[in-house]
C-alpha atoms as a PDB file:
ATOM      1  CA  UNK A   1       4.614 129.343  79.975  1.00  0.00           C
ATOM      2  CA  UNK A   2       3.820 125.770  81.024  1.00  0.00           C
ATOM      3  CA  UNK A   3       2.329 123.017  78.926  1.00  0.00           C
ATOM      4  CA  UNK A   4       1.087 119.487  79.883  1.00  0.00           C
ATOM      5  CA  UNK A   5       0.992 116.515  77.437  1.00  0.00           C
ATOM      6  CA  UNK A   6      -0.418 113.242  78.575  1.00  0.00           C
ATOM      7  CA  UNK A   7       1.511 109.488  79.017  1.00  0.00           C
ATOM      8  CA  UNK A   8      -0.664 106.815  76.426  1.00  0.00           C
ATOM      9  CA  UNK A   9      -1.677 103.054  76.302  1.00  0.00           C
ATOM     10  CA  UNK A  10      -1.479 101.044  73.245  1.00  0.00           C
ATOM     11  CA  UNK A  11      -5.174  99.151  73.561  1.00  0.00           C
ATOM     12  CA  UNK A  12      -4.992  97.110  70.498  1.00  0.00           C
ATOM     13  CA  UNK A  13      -2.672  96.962  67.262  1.00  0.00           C
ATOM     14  CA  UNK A  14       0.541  96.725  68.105  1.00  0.00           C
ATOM     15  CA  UNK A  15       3.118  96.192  65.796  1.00  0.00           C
ATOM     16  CA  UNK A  16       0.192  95.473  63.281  1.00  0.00           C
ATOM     17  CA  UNK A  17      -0.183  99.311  62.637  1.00  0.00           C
ATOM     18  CA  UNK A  18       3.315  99.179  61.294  1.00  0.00           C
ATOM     19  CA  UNK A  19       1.566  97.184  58.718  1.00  0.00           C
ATOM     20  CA  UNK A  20      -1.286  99.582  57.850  1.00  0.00           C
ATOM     21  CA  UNK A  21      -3.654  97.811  60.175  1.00  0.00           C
ATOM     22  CA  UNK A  22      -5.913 100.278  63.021  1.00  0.00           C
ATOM     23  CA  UNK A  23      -4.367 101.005  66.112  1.00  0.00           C
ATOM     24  CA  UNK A  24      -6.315 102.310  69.068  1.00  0.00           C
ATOM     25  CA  UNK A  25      -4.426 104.645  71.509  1.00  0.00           C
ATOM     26  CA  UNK A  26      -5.662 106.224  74.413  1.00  0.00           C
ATOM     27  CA  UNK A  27      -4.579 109.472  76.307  1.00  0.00           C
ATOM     28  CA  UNK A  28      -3.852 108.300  80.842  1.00  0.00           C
ATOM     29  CA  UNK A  29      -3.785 110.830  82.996  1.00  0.00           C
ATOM     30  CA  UNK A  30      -0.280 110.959  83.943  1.00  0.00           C
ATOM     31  CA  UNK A  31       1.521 114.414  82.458  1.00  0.00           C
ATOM     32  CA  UNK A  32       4.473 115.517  81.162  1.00  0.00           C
ATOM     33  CA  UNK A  33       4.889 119.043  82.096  1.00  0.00           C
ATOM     34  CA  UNK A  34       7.042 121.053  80.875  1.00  0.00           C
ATOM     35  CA  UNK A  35       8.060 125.372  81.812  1.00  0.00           C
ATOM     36  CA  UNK A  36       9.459 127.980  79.706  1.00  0.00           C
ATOM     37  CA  UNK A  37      11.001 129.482  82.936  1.00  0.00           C
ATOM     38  CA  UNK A  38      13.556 127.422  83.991  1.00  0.00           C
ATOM     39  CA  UNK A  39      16.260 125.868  81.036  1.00  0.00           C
ATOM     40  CA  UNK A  40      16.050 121.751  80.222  1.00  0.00           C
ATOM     41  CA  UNK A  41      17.932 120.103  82.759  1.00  0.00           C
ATOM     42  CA  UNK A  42      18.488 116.937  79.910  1.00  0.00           C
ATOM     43  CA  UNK A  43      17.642 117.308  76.214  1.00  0.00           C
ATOM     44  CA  UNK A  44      16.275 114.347  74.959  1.00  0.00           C
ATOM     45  CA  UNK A  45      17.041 113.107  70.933  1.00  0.00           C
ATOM     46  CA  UNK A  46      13.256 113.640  70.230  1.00  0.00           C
ATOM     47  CA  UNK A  47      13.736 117.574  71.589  1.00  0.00           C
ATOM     48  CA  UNK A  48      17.144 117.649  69.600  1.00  0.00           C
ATOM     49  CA  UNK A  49      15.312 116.109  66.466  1.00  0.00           C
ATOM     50  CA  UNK A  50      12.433 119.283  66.994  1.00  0.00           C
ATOM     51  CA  UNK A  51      15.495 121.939  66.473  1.00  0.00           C
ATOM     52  CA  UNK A  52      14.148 124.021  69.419  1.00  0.00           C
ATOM     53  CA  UNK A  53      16.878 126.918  70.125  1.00  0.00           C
ATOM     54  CA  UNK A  54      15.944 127.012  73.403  1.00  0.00           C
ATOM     55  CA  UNK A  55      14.506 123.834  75.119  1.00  0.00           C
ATOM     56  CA  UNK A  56      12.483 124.426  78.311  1.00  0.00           C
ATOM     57  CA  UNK A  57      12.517 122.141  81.256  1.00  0.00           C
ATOM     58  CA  UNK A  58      10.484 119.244  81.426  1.00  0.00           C
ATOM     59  CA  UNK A  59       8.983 116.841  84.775  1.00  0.00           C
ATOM     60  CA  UNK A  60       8.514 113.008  83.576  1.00  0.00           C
ATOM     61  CA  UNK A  61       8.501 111.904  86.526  1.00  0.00           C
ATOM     62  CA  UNK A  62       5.203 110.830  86.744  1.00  0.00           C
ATOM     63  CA  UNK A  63       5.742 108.901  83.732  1.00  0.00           C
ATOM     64  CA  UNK A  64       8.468 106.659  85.192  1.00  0.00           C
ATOM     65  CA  UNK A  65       8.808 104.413  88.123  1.00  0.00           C
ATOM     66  CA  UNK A  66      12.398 105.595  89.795  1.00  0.00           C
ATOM     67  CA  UNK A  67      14.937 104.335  86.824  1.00  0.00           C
ATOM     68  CA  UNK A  68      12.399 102.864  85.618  1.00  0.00           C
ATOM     69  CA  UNK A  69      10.158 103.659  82.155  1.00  0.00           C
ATOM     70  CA  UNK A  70       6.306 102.899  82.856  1.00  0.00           C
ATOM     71  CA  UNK A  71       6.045 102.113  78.981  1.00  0.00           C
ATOM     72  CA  UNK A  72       3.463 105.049  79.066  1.00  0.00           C
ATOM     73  CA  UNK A  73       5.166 106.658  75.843  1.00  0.00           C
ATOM     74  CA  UNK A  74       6.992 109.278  77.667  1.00  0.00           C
ATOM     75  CA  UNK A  75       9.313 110.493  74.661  1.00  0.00           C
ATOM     76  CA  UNK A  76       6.480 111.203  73.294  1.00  0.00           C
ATOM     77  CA  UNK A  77       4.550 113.170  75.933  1.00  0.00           C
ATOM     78  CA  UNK A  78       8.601 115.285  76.668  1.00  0.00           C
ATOM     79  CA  UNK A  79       8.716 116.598  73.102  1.00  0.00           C
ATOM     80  CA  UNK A  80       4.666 117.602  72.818  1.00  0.00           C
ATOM     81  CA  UNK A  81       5.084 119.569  76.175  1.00  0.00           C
ATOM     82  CA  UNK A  82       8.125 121.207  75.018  1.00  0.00           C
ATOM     83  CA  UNK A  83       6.537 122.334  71.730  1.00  0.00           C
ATOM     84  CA  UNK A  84       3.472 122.987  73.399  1.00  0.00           C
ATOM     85  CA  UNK A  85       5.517 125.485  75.942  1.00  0.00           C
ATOM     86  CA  UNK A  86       6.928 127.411  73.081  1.00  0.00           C
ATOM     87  CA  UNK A  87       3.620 127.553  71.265  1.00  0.00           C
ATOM     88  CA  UNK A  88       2.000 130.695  72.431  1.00  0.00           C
ATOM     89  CA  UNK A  89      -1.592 130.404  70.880  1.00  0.00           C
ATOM     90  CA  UNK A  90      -1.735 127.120  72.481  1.00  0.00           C
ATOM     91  CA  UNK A  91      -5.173 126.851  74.775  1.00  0.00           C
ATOM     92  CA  UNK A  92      -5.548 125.722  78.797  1.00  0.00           C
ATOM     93  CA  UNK A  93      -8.631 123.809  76.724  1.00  0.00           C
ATOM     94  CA  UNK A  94      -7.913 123.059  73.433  1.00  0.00           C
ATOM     95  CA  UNK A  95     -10.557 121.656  70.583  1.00  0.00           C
ATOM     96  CA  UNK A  96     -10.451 118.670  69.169  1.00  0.00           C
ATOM     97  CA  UNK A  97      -9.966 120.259  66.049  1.00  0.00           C
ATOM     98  CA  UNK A  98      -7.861 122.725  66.794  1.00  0.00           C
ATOM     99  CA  UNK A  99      -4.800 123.746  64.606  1.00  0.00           C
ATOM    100  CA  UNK A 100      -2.574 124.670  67.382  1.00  0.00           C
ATOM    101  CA  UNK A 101      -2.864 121.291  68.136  1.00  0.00           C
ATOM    102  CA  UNK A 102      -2.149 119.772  64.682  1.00  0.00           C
ATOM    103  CA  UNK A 103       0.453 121.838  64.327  1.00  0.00           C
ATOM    104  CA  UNK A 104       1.935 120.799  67.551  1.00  0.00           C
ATOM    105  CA  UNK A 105       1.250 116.989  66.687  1.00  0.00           C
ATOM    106  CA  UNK A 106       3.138 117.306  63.045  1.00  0.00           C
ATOM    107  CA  UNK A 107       6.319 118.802  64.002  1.00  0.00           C
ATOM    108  CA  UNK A 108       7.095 116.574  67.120  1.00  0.00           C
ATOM    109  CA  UNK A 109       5.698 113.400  64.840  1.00  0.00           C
ATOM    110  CA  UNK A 110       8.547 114.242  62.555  1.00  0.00           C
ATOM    111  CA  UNK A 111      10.879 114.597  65.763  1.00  0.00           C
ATOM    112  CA  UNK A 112      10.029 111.308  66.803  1.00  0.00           C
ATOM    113  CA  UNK A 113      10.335 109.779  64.091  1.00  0.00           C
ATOM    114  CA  UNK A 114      13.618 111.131  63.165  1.00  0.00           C
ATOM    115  CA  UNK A 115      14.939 110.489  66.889  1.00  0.00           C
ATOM    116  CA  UNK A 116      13.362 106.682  67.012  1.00  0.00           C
ATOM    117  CA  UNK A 117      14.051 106.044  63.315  1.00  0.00           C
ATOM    118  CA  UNK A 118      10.812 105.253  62.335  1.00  0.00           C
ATOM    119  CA  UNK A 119       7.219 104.109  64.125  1.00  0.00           C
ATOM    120  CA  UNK A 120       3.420 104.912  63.482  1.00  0.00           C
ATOM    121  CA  UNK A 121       3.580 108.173  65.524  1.00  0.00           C
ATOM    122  CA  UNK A 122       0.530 106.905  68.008  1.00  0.00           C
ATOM    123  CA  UNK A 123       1.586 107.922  71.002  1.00  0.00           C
ATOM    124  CA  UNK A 124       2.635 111.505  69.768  1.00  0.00           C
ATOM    125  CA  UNK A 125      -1.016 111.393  68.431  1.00  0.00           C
ATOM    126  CA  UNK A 126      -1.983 110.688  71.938  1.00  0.00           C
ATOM    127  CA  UNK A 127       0.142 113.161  73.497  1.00  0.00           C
ATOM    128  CA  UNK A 128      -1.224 115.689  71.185  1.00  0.00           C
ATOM    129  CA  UNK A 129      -5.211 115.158  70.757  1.00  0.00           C
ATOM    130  CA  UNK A 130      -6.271 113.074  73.963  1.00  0.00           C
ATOM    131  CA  UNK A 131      -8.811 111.194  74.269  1.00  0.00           C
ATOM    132  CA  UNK A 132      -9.016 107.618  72.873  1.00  0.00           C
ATOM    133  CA  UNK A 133      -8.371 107.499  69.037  1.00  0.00           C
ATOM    134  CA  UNK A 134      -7.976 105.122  66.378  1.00  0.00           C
ATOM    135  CA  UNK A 135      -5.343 105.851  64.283  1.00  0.00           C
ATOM    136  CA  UNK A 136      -3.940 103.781  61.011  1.00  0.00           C
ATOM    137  CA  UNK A 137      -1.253 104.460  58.523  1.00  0.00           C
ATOM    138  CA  UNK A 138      -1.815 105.574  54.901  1.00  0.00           C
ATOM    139  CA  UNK A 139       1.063 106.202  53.090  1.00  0.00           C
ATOM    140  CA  UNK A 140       3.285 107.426  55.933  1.00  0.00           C
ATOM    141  CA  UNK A 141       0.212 109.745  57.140  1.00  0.00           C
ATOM    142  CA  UNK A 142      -1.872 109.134  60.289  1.00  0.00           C
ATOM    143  CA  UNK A 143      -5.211 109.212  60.009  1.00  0.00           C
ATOM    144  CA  UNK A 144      -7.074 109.363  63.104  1.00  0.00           C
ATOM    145  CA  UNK A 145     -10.454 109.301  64.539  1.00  0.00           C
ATOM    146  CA  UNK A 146     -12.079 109.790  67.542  1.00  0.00           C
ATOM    147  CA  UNK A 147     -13.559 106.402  69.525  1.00  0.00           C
ATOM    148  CA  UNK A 148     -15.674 105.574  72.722  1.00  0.00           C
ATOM    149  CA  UNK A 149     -13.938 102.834  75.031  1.00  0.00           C
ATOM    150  CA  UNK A 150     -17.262 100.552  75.658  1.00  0.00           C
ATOM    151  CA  UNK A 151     -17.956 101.703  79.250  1.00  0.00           C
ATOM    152  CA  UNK A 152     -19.018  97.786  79.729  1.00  0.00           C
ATOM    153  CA  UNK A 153     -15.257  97.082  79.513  1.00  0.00           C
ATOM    154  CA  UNK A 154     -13.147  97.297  82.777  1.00  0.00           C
ATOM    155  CA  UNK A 155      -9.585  98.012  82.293  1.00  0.00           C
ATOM    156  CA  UNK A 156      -6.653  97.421  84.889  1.00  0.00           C
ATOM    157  CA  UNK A 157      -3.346  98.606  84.310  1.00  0.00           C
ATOM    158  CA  UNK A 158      -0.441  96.866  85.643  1.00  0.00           C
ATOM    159  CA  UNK A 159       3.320  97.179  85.374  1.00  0.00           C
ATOM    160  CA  UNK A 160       5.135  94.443  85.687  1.00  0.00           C
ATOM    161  CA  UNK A 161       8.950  96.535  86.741  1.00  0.00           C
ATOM    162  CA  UNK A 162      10.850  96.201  83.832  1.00  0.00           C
ATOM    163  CA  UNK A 163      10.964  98.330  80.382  1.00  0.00           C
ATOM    164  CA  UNK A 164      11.852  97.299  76.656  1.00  0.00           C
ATOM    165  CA  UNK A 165      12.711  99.008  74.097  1.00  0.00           C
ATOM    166  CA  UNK A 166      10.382  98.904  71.282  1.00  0.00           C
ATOM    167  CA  UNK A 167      13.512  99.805  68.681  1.00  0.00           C
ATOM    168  CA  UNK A 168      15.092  96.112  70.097  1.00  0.00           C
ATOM    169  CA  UNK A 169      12.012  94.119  69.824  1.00  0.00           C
ATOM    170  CA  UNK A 170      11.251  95.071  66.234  1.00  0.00           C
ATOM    171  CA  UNK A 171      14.567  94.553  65.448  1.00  0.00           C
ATOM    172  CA  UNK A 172      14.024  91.013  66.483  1.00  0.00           C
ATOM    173  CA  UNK A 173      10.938  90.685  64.686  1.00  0.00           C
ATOM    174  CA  UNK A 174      11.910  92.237  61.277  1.00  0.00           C
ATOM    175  CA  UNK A 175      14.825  89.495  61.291  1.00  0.00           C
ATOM    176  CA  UNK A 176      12.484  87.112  60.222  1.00  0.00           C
ATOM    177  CA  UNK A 177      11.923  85.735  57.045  1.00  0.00           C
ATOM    178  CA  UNK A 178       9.765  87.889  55.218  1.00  0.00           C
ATOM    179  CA  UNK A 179       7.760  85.168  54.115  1.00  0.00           C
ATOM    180  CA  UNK A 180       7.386  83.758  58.013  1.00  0.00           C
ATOM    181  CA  UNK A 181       7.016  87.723  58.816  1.00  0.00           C
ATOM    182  CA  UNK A 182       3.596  88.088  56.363  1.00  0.00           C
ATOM    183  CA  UNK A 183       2.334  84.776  57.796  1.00  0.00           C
ATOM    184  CA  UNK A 184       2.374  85.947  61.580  1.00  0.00           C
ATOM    185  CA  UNK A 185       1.448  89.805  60.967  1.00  0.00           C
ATOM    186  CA  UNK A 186      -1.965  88.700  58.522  1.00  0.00           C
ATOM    187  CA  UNK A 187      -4.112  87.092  62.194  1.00  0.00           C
ATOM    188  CA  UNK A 188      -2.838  90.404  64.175  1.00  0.00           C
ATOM    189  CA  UNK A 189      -3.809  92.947  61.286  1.00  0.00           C
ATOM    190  CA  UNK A 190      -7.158  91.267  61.133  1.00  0.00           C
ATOM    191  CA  UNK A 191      -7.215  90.916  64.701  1.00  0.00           C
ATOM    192  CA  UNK A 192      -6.755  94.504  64.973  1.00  0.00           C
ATOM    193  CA  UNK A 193      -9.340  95.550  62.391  1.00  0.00           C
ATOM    194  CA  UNK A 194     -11.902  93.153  64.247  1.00  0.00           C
ATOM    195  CA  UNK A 195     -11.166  94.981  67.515  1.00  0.00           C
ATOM    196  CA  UNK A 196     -11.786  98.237  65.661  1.00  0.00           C
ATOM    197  CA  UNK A 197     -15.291  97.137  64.686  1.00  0.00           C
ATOM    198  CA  UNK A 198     -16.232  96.148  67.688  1.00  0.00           C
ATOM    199  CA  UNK A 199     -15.660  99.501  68.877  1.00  0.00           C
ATOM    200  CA  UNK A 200     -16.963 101.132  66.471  1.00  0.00           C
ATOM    201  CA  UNK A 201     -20.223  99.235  66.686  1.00  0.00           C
ATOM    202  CA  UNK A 202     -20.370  99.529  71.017  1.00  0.00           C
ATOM    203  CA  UNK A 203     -20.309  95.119  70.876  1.00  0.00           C
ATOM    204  CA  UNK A 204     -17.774  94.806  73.732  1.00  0.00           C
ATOM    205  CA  UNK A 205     -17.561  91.397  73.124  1.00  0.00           C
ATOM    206  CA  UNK A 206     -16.442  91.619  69.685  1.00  0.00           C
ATOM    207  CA  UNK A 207     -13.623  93.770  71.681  1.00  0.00           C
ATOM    208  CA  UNK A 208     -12.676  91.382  73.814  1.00  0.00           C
ATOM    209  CA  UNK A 209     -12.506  88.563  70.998  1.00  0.00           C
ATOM    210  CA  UNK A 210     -10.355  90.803  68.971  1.00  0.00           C
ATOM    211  CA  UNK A 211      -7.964  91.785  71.975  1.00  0.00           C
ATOM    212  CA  UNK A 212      -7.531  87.729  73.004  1.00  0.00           C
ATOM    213  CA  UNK A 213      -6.714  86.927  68.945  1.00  0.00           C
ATOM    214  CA  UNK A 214      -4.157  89.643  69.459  1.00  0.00           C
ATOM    215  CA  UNK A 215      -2.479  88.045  72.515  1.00  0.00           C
ATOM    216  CA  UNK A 216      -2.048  85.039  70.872  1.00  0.00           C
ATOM    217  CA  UNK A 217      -0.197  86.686  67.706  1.00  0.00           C
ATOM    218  CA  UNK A 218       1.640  88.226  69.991  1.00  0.00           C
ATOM    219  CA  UNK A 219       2.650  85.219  71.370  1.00  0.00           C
ATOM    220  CA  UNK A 220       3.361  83.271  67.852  1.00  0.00           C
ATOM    221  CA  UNK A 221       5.195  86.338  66.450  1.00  0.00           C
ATOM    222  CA  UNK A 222       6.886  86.661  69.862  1.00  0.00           C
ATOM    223  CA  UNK A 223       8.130  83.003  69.723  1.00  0.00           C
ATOM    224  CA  UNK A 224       9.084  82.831  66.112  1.00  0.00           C
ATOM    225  CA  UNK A 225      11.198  85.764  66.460  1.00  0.00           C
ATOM    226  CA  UNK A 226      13.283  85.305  69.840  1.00  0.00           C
ATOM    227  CA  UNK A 227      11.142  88.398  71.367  1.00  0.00           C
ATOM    228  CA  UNK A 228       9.361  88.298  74.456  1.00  0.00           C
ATOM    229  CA  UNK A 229       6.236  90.038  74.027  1.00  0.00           C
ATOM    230  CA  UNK A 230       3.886  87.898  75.289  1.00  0.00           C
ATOM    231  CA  UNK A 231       6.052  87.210  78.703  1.00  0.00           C
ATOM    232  CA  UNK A 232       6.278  83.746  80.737  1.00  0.00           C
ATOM    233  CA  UNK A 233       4.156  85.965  83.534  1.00  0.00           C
ATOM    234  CA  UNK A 234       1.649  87.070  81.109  1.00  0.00           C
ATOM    235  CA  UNK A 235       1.107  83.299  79.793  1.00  0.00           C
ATOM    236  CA  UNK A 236       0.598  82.867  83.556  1.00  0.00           C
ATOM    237  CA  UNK A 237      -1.639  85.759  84.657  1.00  0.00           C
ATOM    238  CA  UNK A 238      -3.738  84.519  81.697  1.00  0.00           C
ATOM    239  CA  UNK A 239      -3.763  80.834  82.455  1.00  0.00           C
ATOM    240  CA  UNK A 240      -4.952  81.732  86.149  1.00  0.00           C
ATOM    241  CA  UNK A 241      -7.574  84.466  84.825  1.00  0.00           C
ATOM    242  CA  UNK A 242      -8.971  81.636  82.415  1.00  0.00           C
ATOM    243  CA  UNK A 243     -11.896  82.864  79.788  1.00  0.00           C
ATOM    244  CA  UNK A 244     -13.115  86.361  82.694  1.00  0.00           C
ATOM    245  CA  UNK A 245     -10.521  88.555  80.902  1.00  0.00           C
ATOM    246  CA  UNK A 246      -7.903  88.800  78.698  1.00  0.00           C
ATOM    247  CA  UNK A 247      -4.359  89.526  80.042  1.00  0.00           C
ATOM    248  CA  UNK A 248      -2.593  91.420  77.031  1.00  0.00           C
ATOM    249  CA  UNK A 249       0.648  93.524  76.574  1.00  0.00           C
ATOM    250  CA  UNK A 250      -0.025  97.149  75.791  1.00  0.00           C
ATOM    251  CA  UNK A 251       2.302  98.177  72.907  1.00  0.00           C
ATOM    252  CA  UNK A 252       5.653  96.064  72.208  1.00  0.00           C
ATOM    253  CA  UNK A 253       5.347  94.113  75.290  1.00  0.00           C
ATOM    254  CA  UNK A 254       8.243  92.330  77.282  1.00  0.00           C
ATOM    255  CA  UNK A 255       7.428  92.606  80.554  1.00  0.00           C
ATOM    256  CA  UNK A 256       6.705  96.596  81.065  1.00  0.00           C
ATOM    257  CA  UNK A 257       2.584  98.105  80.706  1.00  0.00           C
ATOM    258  CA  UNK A 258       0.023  94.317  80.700  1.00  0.00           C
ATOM    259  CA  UNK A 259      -3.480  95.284  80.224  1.00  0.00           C
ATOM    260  CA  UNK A 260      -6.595  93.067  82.304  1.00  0.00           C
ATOM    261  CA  UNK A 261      -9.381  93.652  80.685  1.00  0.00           C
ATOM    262  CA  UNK A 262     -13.041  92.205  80.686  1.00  0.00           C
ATOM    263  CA  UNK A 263     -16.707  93.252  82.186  1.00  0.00           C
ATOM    264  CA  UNK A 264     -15.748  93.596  86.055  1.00  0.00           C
ATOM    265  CA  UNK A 265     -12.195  94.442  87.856  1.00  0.00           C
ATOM    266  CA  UNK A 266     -10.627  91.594  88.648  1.00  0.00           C
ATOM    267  CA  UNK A 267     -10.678  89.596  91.390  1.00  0.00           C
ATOM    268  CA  UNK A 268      -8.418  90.114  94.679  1.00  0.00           C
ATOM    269  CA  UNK A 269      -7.371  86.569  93.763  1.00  0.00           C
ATOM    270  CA  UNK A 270      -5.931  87.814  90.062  1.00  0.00           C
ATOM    271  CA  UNK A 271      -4.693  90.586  92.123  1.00  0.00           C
ATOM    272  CA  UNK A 272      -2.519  89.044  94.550  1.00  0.00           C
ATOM    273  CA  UNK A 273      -1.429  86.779  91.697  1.00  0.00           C
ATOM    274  CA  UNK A 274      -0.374  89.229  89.728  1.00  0.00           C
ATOM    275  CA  UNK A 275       1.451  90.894  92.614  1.00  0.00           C
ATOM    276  CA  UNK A 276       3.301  87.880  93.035  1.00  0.00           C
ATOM    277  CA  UNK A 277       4.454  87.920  89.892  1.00  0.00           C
ATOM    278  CA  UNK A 278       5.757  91.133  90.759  1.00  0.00           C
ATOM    279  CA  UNK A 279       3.405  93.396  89.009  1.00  0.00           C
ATOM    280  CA  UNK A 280       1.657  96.415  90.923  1.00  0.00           C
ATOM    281  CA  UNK A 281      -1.494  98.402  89.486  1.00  0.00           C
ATOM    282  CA  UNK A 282      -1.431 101.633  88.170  1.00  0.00           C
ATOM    283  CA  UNK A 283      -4.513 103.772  88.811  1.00  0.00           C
ATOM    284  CA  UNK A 284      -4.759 105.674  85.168  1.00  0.00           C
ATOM    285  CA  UNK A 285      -8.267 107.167  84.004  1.00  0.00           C
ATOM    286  CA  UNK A 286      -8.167 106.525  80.144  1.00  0.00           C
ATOM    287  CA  UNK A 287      -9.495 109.739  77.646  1.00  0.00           C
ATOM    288  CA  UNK A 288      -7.226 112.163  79.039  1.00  0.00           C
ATOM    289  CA  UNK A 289      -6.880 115.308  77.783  1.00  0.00           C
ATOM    290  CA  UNK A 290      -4.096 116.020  75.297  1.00  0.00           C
ATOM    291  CA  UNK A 291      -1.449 118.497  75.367  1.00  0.00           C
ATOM    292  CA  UNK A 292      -3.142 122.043  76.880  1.00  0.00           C
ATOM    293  CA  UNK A 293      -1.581 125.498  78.661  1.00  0.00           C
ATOM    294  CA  UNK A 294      -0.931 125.398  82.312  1.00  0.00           C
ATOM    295  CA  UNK A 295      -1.309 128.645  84.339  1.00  0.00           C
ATOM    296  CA  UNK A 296       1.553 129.576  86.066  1.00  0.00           C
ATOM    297  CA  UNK A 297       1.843 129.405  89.864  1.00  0.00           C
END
C-alpha cells in the first residue's frame, strides 16, 4: 500500500500558538509518499516515536531542496504517510471528517511531539486533514477548523536556501525573561487573533494588517532574543516591496520558507530582488489534500 501526506505553510501565528493564540496552516501540494512494499531506507525519531514494527519506505524528496529542508514541515508529512501506509481503511479520498483520518492525525501528533519534545502539532494537522485550517491550543488539545484563504490575496512562496531548526530558535526565545517574554508574545497573539478574523469575515485587508503586525513581532521578539526570524534579507525584501505586500516568515523563520503576500503577484522588480538575495520561488497550490491512499503502479 502507498499513502501520500502533504508538505504545510505556517500563514499566520507562529510561535504565538504556543501561547494559545490561532494559528492558520495550510496543506501545499508537495507529498510525502510513502510504500508498504519496499522496507524504510532511514527511520526518522518521529517514525521511532510512532512504535511502528515495521516502517515502510518513504520519498521526501520533494519536500527538500538537495541537503537542504524547504521548511515545508516534512517530519511531519514522513510519519502521516507512514501511518497512513499501514492504515488499511484509509481512503484514495478521504472526508473531512473522517475517523481514519483522526485517528491517523492523533497517533503521529503524539509521535511528534514525543520526537520534537513539544510544539502545537500544526503541521501534523496539515499533513493529516488538508486544506487550510485554523487550529489553536486548548489545554494541550488542537482544535481545528476549516478556513477559506481570501481568493483576493496572492501568495508567493519563496525559499531563501537555508533551514533552521525551530527546536534552536525557541530555545533562544524561551531564554528570555519571562516578564520581557509576556511583553513581546501579547502584540503577536493579538496579531494572530486579528488575522483570524479577518479570515473568518472574507476582509482581506484585515488579513493583511494582521500578517504585517506579525512581522514586526517577529522582528522585536527576534531581536530581543538573539534569534533571527525576521532575517536582514527579509527587512530588505520588505523595505523594497514598501506598503504592496507584506514580506513575512512562514513558521519560525531564519532564513528558510518567506511568504509575499498582497492583492497581485509581485512585480518582476521584487522578483529579481529577491533572487538577488538569493531566494528562488516555489510554485505550491495552497488547500492540498491531506494524507489519502495511492494506487499502486
Amino acid at each position: 500500500m502507498r499513502a501520500a501526506a502533504p508538505g504545510k505553510l505556517v500563514l499566520s501565528g507562529a510561535y504565538s500558538v504556543l501561547e494559545g493564540a490561532p494559528a492558520i496552516v495550510t496543506a501545499v501540494d508537495r507529498y510525502v509518499v510513502a510504500d508498504t512494499r519496499r522496507p524504510a531506507a532511514f527511520i526518522t525519531e518521529e517514525v521511532r516515536a510512532a512504535g511502528l514494527e515495521t516502517p515502510p519506505w518513504f520519498d521526501a524528496s520533494r519536500l527538500r531542496d538537495g541537503d537542504h529542508k524547504l521548511g515545508l514541515g516534512s517530519s511531519a508529512a514522513i510519519v502521516v504517510a507512514s501511518l497512513g501506509a499501514l492504515e488499511p481503511e484509509l481512503s484514495a479520498n478521504p472526508m473531512p471528517t473522517d475517523p481514519v483520518v483522526e485517528r491517523l492525525f492523533q497517533r503521529a501528533r503524539h509521535a511528534h511531539r514525543v520526537a520534537q519534545g513539544g510544539g502545537s502539532g500544526i503541521d501534523v494537522a496539515a499533513a493529516s486533514f488538508g486544506g487550510t485550517l485554523a487550529a489553536r491550543l486548548v489545554e494541550s488539545e488542537l482544535q481545528i477548523q476549516r478556513l477559506a484563504w481570501p481568493p483576493a490575496l496572492h501568495v508567493q512562496v519563496w525559499f531563501a536556501g537555508s533551514s533552521v531548526k525551530t527546536s534552536e530558535m525557541l530555545r533562544l526565545i524561551r531564554a528570555l525573561p519571562p516578564q520581557r517574554y509576556d511583553q513581546l508574545m501579547a502584540p503577536l497573539c493579538e496579531a494572530a487573533s486579528s488575522t483570524l478574523r479577518g479570515l473568518e469575515a472574507g476582509d482581506a485587508d484585515r488579513v493583511l494588517r494582521g500578517l504585517a503586525a506579525q512581522r514586526d513581532g517577529f522582528g522585536d521578539l527576534g531581536d530581543a532574543a538573539g534569534a533571527p526570524i525576521l532575517t536582514e534579507a527579509t527587512r530588505r525584501l520588505q523595505h523594497r516591496a514598501g506598503n504592496d505586500f507584506v514580506i513575512v516568515p512562514s513558521g519560525a523563520g531564519g532564513g528558510d520558507v518567506t511568504l509575499c503576500v498582497g492583492y497581485t503577484p509581485p512585480s518582476t522588480q521584487l522578483e529579481a530582488f529577491a533572487i538577488d538575495l538569493g531566494h528562488r520561488c516555489l510554485h505550491l497550490e495552497l488547500g492540498a489534500a491531506g494524507v489519502h491512499r495511492r494506487k499502486t503502479p
